[in-house]
C-alpha atoms as a PDB file:
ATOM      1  CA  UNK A   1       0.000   0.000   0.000  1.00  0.00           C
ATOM      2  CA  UNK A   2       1.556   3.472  -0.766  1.00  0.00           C
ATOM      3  CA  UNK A   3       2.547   5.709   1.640  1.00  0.00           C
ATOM      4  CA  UNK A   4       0.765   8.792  -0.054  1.00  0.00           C
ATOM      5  CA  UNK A   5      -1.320   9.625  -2.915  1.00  0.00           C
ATOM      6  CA  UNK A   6      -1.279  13.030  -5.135  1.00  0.00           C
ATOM      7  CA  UNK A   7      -4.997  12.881  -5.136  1.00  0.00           C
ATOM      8  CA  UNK A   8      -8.292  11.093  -3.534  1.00  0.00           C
ATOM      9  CA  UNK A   9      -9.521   9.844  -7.140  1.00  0.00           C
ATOM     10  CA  UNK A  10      -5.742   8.595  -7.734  1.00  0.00           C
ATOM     11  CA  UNK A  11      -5.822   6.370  -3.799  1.00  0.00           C
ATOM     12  CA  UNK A  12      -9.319   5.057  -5.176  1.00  0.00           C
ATOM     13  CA  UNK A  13      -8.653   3.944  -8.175  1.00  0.00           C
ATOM     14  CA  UNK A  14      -5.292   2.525  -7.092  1.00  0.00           C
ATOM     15  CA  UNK A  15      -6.754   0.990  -4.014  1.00  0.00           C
ATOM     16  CA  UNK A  16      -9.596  -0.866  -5.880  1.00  0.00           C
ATOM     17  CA  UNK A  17      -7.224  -2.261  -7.792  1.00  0.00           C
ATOM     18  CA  UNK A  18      -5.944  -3.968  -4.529  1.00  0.00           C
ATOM     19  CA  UNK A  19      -8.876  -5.322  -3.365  1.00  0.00           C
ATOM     20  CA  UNK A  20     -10.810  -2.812  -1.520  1.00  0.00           C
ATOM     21  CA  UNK A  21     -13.783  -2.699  -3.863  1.00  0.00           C
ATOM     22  CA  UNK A  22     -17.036  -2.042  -1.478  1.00  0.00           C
ATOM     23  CA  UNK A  23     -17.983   1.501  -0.877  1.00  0.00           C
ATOM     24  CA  UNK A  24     -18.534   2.227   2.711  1.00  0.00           C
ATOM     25  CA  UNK A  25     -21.044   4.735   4.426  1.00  0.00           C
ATOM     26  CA  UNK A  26     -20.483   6.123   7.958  1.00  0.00           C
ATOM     27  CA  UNK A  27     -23.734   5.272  10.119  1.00  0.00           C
ATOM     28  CA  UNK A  28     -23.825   5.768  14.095  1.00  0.00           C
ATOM     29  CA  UNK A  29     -22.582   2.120  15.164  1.00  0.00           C
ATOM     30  CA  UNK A  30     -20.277   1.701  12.533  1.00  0.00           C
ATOM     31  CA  UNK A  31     -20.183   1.543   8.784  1.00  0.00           C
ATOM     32  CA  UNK A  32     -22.227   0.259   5.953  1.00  0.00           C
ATOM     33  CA  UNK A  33     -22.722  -0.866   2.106  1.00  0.00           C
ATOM     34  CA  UNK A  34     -25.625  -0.297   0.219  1.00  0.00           C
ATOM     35  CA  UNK A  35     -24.654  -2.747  -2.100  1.00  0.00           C
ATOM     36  CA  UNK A  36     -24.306  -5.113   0.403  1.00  0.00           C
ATOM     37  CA  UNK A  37     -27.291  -4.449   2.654  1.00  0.00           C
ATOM     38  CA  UNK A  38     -25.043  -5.046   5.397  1.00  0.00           C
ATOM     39  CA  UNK A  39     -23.652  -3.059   8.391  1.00  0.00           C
ATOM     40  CA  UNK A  40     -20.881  -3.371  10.955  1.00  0.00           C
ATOM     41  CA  UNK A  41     -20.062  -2.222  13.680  1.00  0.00           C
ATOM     42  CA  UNK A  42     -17.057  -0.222  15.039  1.00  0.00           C
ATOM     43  CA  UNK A  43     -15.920  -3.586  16.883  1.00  0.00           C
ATOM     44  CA  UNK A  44     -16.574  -5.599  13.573  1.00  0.00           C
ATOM     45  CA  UNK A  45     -13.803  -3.914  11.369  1.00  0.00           C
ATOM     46  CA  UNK A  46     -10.010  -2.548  11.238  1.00  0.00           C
ATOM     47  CA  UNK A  47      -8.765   0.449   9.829  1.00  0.00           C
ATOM     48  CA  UNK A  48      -5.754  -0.930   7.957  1.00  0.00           C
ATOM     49  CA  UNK A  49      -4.585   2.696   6.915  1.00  0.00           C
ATOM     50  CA  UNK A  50      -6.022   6.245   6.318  1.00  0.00           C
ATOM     51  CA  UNK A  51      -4.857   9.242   3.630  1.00  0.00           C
ATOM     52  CA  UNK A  52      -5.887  12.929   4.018  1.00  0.00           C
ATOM     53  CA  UNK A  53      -6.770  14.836   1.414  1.00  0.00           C
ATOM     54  CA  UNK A  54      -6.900  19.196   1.384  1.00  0.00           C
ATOM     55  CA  UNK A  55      -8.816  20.847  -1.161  1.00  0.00           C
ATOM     56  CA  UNK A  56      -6.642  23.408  -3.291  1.00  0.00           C
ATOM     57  CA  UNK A  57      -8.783  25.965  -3.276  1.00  0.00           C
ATOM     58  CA  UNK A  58     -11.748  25.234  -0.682  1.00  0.00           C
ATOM     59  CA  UNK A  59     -10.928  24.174   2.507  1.00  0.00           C
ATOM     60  CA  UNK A  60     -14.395  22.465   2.325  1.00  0.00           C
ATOM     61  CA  UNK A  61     -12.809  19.999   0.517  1.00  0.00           C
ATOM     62  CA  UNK A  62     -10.945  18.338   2.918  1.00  0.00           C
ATOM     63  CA  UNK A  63     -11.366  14.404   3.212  1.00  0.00           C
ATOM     64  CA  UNK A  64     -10.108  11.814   4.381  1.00  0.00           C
ATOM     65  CA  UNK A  65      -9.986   8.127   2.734  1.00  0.00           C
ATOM     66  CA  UNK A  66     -10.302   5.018   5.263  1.00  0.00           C
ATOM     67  CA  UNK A  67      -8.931   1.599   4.039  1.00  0.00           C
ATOM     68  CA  UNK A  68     -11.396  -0.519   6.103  1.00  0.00           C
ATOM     69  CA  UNK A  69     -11.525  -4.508   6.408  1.00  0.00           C
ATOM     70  CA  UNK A  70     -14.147  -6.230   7.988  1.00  0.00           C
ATOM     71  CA  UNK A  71     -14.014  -9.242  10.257  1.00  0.00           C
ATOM     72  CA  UNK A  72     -15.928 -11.557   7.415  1.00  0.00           C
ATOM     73  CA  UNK A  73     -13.033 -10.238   4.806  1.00  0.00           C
ATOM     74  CA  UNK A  74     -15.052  -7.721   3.078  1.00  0.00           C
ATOM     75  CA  UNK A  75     -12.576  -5.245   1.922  1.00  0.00           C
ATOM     76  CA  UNK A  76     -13.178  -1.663   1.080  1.00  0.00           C
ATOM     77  CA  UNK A  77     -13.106   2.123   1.727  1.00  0.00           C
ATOM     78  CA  UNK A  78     -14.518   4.965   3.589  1.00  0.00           C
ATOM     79  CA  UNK A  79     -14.652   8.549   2.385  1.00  0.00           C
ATOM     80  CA  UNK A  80     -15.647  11.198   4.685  1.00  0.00           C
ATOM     81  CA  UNK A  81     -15.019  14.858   5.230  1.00  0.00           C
ATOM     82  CA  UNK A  82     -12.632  15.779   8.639  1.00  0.00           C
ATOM     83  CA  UNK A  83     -14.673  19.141   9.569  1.00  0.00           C
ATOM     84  CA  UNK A  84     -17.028  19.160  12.135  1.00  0.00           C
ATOM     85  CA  UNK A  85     -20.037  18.639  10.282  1.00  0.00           C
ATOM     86  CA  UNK A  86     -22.671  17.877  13.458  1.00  0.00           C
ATOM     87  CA  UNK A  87     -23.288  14.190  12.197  1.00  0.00           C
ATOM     88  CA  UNK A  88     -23.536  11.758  15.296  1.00  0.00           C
ATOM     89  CA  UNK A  89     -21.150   8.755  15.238  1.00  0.00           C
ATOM     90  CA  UNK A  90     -20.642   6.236  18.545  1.00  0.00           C
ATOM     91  CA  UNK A  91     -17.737   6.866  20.840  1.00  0.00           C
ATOM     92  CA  UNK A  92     -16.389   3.139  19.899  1.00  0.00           C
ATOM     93  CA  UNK A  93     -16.846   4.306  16.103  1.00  0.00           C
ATOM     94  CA  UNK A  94     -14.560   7.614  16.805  1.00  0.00           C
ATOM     95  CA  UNK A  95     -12.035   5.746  18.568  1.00  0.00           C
ATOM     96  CA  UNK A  96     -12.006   3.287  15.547  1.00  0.00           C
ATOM     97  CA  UNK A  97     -11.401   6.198  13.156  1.00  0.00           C
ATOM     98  CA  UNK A  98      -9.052   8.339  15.260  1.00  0.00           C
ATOM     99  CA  UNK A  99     -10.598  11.130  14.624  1.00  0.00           C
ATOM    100  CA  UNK A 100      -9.577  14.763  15.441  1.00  0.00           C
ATOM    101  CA  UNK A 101     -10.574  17.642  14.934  1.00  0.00           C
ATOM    102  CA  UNK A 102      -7.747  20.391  14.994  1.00  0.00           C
ATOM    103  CA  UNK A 103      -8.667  23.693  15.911  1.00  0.00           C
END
């Protein structure tokens, strides 16, 4: 896996390539795939590694990519915004992601 990526499209497509193919949403417990119709939750799944990504222009386009993998090997990633948007996530979910929010 590389250490860093010029841009989020650029980790994507490379990291689909490796395996990480399902498209995760962020829900309250955990994560889950529409595709799928499946969730997990936060003690269900490992963050193997996570890029940041800040927007050139806008700094509301900062993200961040997560390279998740489930217990039941489903492989796949995560992409969320790192601003303080007011969406409500489980304390075991946040420590999951490591998230921080820097002033």
């Amino acid at each position: 896996m590389e250490n860093s990526y010029n841009s989020l499209s650029v980790a994507v497509e490379d990291l689909q390539k490796k395996g990480y193919t399902e498209d995760f949403n962020l829900v309250e417990e955990g994560i889950k795939s529409k595709s799928l119709k499946k969730e997990w939750k936060a003690g269900e799944l490992d963050v193997i590694k996570f890029y940041r990504f800040e927007g050139m222009t806008n700094p509301g386009d900062n993200s961040i990519l997560y390279v998740i993998e489930t217990h039941d090997n489903t492989k796949g990633l995560l992409v969320d915004n790192y601003s303080a948007k007011g969406d409500y996530i489980s304390p075991e979910m946040v420590k999951k992601l490591n998230i921080t929010h820097e002033e």
